[in-house]
Protein backbone atom coordinates (compact mmCIF):
# COMPACT_ATOMS: atom_id res chain seq x y z
CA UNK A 1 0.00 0.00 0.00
CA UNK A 2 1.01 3.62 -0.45
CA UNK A 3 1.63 5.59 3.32
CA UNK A 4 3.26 9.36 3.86
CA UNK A 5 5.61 8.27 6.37
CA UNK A 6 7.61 10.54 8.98
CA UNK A 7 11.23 9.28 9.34
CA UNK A 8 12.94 11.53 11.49
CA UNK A 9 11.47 15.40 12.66
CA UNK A 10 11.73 18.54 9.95
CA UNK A 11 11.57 16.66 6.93
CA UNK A 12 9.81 16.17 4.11
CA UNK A 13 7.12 12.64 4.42
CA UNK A 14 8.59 9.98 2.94
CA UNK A 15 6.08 8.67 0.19
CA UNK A 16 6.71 5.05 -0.30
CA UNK A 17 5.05 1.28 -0.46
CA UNK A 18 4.64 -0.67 2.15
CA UNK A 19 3.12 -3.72 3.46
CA UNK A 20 -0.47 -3.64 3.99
CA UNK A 21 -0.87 -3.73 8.09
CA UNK A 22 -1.40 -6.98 10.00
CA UNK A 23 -4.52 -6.47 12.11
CA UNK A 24 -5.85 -9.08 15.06
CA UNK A 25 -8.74 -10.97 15.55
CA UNK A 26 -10.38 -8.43 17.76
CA UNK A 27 -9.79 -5.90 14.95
CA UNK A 28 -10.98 -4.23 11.99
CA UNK A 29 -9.18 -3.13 8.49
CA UNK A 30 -10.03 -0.37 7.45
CA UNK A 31 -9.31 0.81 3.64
CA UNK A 32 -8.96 4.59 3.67
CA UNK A 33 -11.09 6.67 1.52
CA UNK A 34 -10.06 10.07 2.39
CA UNK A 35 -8.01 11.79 5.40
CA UNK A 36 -7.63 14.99 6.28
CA UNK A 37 -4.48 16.99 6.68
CA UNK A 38 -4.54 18.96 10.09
CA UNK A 39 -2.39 21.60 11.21
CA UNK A 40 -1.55 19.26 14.24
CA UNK A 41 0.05 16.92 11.41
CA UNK A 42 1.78 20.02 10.75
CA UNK A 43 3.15 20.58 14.17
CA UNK A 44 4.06 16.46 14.31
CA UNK A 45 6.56 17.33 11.74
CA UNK A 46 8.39 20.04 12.95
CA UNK A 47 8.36 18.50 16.34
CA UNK A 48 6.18 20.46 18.36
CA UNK A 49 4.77 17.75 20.61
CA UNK A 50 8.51 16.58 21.61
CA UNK A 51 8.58 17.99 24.79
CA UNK A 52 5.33 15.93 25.91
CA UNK A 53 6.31 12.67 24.05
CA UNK A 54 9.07 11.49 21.73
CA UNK A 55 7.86 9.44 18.57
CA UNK A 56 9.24 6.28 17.28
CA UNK A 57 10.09 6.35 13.70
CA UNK A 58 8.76 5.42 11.22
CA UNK A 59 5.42 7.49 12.08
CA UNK A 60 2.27 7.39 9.99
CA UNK A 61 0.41 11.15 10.11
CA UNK A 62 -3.46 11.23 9.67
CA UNK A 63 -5.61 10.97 12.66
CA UNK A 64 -8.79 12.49 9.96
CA UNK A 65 -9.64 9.07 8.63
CA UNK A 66 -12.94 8.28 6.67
CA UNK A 67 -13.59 4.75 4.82
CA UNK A 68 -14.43 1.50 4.21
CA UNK A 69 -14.46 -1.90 6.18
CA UNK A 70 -12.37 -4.02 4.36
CA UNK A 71 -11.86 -7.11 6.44
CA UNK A 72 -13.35 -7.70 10.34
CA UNK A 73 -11.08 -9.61 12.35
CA UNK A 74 -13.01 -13.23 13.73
CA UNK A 75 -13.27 -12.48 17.32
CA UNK A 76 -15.54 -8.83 16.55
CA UNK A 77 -18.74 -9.06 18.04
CA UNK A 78 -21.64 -9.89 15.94
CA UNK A 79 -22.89 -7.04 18.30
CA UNK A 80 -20.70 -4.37 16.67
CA UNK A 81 -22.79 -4.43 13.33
CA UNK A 82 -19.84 -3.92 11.17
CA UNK A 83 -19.64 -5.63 7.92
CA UNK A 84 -17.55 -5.50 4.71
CA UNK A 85 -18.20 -2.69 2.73
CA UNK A 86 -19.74 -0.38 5.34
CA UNK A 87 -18.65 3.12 5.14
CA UNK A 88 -17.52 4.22 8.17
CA UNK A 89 -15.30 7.06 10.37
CA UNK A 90 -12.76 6.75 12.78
CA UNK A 91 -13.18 8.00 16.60
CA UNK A 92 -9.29 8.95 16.78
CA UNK A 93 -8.72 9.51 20.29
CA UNK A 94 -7.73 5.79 21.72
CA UNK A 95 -7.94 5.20 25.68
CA UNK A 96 -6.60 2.12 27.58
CA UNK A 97 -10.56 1.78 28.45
CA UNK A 98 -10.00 1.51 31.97
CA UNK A 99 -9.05 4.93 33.28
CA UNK A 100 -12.13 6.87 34.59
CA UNK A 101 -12.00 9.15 31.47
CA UNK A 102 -12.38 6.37 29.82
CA UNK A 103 -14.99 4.68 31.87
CA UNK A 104 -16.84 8.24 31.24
CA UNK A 105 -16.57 7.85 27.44
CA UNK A 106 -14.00 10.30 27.48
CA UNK A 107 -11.12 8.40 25.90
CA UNK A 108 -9.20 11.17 24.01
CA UNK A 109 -8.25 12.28 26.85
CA UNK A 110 -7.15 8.91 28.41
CA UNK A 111 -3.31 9.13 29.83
CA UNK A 112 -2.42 6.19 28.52
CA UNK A 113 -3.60 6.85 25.01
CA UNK A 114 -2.61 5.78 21.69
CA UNK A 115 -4.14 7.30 19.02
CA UNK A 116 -4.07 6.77 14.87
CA UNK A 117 -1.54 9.46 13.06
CA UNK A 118 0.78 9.47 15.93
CA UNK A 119 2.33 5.88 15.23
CA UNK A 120 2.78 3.59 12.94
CA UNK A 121 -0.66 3.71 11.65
CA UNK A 122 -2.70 6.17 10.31
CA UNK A 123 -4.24 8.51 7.26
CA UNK A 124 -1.44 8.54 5.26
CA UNK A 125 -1.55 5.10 4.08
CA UNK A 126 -4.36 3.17 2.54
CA UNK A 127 -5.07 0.71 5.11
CA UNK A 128 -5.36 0.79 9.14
CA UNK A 129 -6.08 -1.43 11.46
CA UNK A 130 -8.50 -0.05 14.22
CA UNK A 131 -10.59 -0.93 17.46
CA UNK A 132 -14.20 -1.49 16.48
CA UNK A 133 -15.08 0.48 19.56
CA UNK A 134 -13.52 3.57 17.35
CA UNK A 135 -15.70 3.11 14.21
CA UNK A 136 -18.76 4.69 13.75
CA UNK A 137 -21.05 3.53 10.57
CA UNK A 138 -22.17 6.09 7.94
CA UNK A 139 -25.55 5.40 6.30
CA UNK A 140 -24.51 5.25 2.62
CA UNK A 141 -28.32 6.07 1.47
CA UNK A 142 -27.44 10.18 2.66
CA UNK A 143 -24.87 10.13 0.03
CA UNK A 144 -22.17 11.73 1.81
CA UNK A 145 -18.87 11.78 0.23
CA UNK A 146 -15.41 10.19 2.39
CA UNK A 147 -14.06 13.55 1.50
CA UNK A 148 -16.51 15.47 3.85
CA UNK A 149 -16.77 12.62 6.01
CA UNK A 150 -12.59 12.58 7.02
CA UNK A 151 -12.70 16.32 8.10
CA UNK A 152 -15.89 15.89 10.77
CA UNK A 153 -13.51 13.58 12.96
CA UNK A 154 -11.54 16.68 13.99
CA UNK A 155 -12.28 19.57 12.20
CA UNK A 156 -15.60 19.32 12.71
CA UNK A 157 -15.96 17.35 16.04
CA UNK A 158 -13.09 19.67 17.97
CA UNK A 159 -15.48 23.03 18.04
CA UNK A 160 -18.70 20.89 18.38
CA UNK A 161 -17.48 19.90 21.52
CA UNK A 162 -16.01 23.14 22.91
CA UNK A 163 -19.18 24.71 21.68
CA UNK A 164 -21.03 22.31 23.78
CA UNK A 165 -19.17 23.32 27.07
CA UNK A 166 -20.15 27.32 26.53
CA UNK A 167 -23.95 26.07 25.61
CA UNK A 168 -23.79 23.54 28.96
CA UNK A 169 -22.01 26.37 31.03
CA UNK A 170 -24.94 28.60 30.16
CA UNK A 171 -22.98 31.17 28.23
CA UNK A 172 -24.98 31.57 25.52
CA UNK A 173 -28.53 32.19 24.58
CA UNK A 174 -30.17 35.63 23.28
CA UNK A 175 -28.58 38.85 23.74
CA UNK A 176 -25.43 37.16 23.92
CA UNK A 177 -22.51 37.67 21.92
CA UNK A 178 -20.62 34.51 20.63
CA UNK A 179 -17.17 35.28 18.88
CA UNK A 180 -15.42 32.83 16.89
CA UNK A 181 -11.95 33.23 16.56
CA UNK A 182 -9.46 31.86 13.74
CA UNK A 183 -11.45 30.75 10.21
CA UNK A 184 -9.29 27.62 9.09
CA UNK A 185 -10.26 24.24 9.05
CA UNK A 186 -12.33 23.81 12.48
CA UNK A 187 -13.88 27.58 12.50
CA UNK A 188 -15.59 27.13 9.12
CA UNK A 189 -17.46 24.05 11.27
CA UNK A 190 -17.47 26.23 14.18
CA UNK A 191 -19.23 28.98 12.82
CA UNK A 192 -22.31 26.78 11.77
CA UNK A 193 -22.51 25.07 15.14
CA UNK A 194 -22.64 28.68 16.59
CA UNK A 195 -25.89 29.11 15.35
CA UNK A 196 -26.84 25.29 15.64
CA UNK A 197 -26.70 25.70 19.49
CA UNK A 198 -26.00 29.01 20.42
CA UNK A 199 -29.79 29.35 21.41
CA UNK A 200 -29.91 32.76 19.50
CA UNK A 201 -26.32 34.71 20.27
CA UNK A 202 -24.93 36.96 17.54
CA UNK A 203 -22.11 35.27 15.79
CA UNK A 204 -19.03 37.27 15.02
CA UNK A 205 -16.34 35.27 13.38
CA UNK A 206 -12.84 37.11 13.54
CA UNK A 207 -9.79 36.27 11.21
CA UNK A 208 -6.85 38.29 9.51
CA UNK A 209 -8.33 36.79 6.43
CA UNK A 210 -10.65 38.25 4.09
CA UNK A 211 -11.32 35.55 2.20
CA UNK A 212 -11.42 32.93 5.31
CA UNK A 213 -14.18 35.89 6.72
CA UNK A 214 -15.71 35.35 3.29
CA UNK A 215 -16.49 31.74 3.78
CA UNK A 216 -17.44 32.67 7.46
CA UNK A 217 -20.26 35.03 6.27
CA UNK A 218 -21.49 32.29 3.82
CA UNK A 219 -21.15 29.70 6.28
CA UNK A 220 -23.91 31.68 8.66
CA UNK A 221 -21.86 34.38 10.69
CA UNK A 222 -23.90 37.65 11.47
CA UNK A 223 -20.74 39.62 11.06
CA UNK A 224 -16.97 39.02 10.30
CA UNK A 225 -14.51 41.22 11.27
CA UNK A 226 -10.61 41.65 10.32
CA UNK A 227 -8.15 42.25 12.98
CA UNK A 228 -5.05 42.56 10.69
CA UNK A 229 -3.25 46.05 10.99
CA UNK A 230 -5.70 46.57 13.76
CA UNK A 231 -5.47 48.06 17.64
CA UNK A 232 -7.79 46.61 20.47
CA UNK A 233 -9.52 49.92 20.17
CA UNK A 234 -9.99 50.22 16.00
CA UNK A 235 -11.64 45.77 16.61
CA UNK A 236 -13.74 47.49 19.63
CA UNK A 237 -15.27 50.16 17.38
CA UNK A 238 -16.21 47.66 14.83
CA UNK A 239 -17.64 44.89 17.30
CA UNK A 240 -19.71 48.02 19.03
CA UNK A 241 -20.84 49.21 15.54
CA UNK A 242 -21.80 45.76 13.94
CA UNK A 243 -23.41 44.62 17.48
CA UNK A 244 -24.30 47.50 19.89
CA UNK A 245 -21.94 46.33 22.27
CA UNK A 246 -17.85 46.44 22.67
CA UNK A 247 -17.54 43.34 24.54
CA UNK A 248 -18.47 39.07 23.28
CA UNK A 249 -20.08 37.41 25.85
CA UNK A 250 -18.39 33.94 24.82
CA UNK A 251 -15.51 32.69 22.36
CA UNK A 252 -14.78 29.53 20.63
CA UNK A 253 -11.29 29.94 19.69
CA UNK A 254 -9.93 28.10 16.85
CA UNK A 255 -6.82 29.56 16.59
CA UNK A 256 -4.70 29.17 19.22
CA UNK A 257 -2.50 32.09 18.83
CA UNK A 258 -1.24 33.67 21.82
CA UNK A 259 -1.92 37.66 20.23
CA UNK A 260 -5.62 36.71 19.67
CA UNK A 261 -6.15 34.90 23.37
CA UNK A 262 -5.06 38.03 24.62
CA UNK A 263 -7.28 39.93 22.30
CA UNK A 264 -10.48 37.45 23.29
CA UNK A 265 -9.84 38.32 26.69
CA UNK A 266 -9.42 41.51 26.52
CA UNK A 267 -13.14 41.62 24.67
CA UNK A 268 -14.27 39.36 27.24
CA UNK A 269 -17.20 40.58 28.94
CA UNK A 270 -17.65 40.56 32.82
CA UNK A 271 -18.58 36.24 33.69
CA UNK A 272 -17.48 35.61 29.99
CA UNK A 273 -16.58 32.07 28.98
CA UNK A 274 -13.48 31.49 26.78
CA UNK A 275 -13.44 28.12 25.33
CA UNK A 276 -9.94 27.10 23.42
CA UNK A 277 -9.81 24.35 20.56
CA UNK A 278 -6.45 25.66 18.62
CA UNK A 279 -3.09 24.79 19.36
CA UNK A 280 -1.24 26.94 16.77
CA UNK A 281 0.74 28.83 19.58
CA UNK A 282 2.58 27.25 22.72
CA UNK A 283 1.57 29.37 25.93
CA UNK A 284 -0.60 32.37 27.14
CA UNK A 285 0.29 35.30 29.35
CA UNK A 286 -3.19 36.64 30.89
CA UNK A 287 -3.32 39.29 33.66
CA UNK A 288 -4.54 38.06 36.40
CA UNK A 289 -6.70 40.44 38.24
CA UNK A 290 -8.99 41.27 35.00
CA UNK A 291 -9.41 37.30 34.67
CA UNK A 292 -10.37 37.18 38.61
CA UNK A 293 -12.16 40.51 39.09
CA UNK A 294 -14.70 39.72 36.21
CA UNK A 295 -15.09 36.21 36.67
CA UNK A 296 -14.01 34.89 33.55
CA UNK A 297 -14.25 31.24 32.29
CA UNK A 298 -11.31 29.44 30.52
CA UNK A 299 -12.74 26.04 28.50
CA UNK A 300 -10.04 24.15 27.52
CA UNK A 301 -11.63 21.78 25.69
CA UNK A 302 -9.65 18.95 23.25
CA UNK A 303 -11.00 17.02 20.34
CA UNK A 304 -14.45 14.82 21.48
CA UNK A 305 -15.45 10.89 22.06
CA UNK A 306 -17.78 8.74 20.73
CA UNK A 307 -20.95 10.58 21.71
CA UNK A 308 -19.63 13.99 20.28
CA UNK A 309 -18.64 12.51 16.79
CA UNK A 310 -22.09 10.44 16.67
CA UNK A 311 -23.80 13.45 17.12
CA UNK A 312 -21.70 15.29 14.33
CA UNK A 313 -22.58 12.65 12.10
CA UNK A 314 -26.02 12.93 12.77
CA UNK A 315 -26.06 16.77 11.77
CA UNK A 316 -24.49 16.10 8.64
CA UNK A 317 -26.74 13.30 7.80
CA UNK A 318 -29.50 15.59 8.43
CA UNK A 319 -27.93 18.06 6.17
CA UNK A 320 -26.75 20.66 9.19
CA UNK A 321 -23.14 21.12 7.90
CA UNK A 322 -21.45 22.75 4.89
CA UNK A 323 -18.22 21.86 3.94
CA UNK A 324 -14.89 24.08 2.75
CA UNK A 325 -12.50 21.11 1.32
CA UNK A 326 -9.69 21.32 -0.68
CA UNK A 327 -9.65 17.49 -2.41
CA UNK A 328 -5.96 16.85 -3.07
CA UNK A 329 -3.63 13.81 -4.71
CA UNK A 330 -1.79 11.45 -2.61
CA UNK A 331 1.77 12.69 -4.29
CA UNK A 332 0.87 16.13 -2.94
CA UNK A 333 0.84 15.83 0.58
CA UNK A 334 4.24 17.89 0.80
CA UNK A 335 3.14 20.76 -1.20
CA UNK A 336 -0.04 20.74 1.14
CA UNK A 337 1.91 20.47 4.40
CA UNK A 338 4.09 23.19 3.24
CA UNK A 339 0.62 25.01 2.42
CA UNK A 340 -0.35 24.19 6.40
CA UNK A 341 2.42 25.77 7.63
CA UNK A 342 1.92 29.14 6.21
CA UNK A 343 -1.61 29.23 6.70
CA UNK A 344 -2.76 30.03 3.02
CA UNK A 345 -5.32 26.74 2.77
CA UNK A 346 -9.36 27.76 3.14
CA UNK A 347 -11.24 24.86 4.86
CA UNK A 348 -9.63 21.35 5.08
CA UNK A 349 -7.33 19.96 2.83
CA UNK A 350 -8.20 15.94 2.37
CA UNK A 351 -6.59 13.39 0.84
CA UNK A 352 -8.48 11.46 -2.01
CA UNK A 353 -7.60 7.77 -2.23
């Protein structure tokens, strides 16, 4: 089979054939349809995760995986449902099943995970051998295509989920003010869920993009606003004149960059919840008395399990979701990551097998 393969940290993948996995009785194989390229493979590259684990090499990127059952391993329970053929997506966040996040259901954020794209197996390569516990069928007769499919494991289950905790924390509703921040691959998802279960709020979406803001307005965002060039008073003028008011009530930050977490708080109104999905930066420096004094709320909030992506699915069975994806060729992954890196890709870029 064909896999992208990382060999050593700040290099190009290595695009090359290789065996087609093993996989165990208690197993499925998977054949990949699609995966999509996120900026975390990005980051796995240039080594950003080092300092909380060291990989072993050779590594397999891809943790957006859409596709098809290809063989189920004999000791799969009957119970499971799964069946040659069935189109299906991956739940990529792997728990040792034991731990109490686990036990909860929350397994992505198990200790003792082990997860696809960040080991030998994942995206990148045509076949995978996975946990039926992770799969989740896809009802071929709502004709959606692996391309869209690969994206809604991360893309667009990350913001659904840290949506989820301002909606359950009670920070949103009417009169309220929900800012999304960064318009890449999971704000384009974020956006719509804004409106899906933001009970009403206003829906700013803020980027340094015009044409990310573009897609944002399409997508279903009352207002977009551009913050490159632009002081916290000039983005405090605009916010005021597009919504009455200076301040957000809540923010789903997709970003991750420490310049617009300061900038979120700083628009943070008093008891305002600040939920954070992106990892493009490394740290935050937040004054503390502001945070204390007005009671804000920091979310971090990582990926989502089972019950998250199931309901994701749902939606965009339903028809709930729009999609910004950039279909690309296997032999262009590099170009792509490259692309990653600088920022310059609208929506998700997804591999085509």
């Amino acid at each position: 089979m064909r896999a992208a393969r990382m060999h050593g940290y700040e290099q190009p993948l290595v695009l090359e054939d290789i065996p087609i996995p093993d996989f165990r009785a208690d197993e499925v194989l998977l054949k990949v349809t699609a995966a999509g390229m996120c900026r975390t493979d990005v980051q796995l590259v240039d080594g950003y995760f080092r300092q909380y684990a060291e990989l072993a090499f050779p590594t397999t990127p891809g943790h957006e995986i859409a596709g098809e059952v290809q063989k189920v391993g004999s000791r799969v329970p009957k119970s499971s449902g799964l069946q040659e053929g069935d189109q299906v997506v991956i739940v990529g966040g792997w728990g040792d099943g034991t731990c109490r996040h686990c036990q909860q259901g929350n397994t992505q954020i198990c200790a003792h995970r082990n997860w696809p794209g960040f080991g030998p197996y994942g995206g990148y390569a045509e076949y995978v051998p996975v946990p039926p516990r992770y799969i989740i069928k896809v009802d071929k007769r709502f004709g959606l295509k692996a391309e869209e499919l690969a994206p809604l494991t991360d893309a667009g289950l990350t913001p659904y989920r840290g949506i989820k905790k301002l909606r359950d924390a009670g920070a949103l509703g009417p009169n309220r003010i929900l800012a999304v921040f960064g318009i890449g691959g999971l704000g384009c998802y974020a956006v719509q869920y804004a409106k899906l279960l933001g009970g009403g709020a206003t829906v700013v979406a803020f980027a340094r993009n015009e044409e990310k803001l573009a897609v944002a307005k399409d997508f279903g965002a009352d207002h977009a606003i551009s913050t490159r060039g632009k002081s916290l008073d000039d983005i405090r003028k605009e916010l005021s004149k597009a919504t009455g008011q200076g301040e957000v009530d809540a923010v789903i930050d997709c970003a991750g960059v420490e310049e617009m977490i300061r900038l979120g708080f700083e628009l943070l109104s008093i008891s305002g919840h600040y939920s954070s999905v992106g990892l493009v930066g490394d740290k935050i420096s937040l004054p503390l008395f502001p945070f204390v004094g007005r009671e804000h709320t920091y979310h971090g909030s990582f990926w989502g399990n089972y019950n998250d992506l199931s309901e994701v699915i749902s939606l965009a069975q339903q028809g709930k979701i729009r999609h910004a994806v950039k279909t690309i060729r296997f032999d262009d992954i590099n170009e792509n990551i490259d692309l990653l890196r600088t920022g310059d890709i609208v929506g998700r870029a997804v591999i085509k097998y």
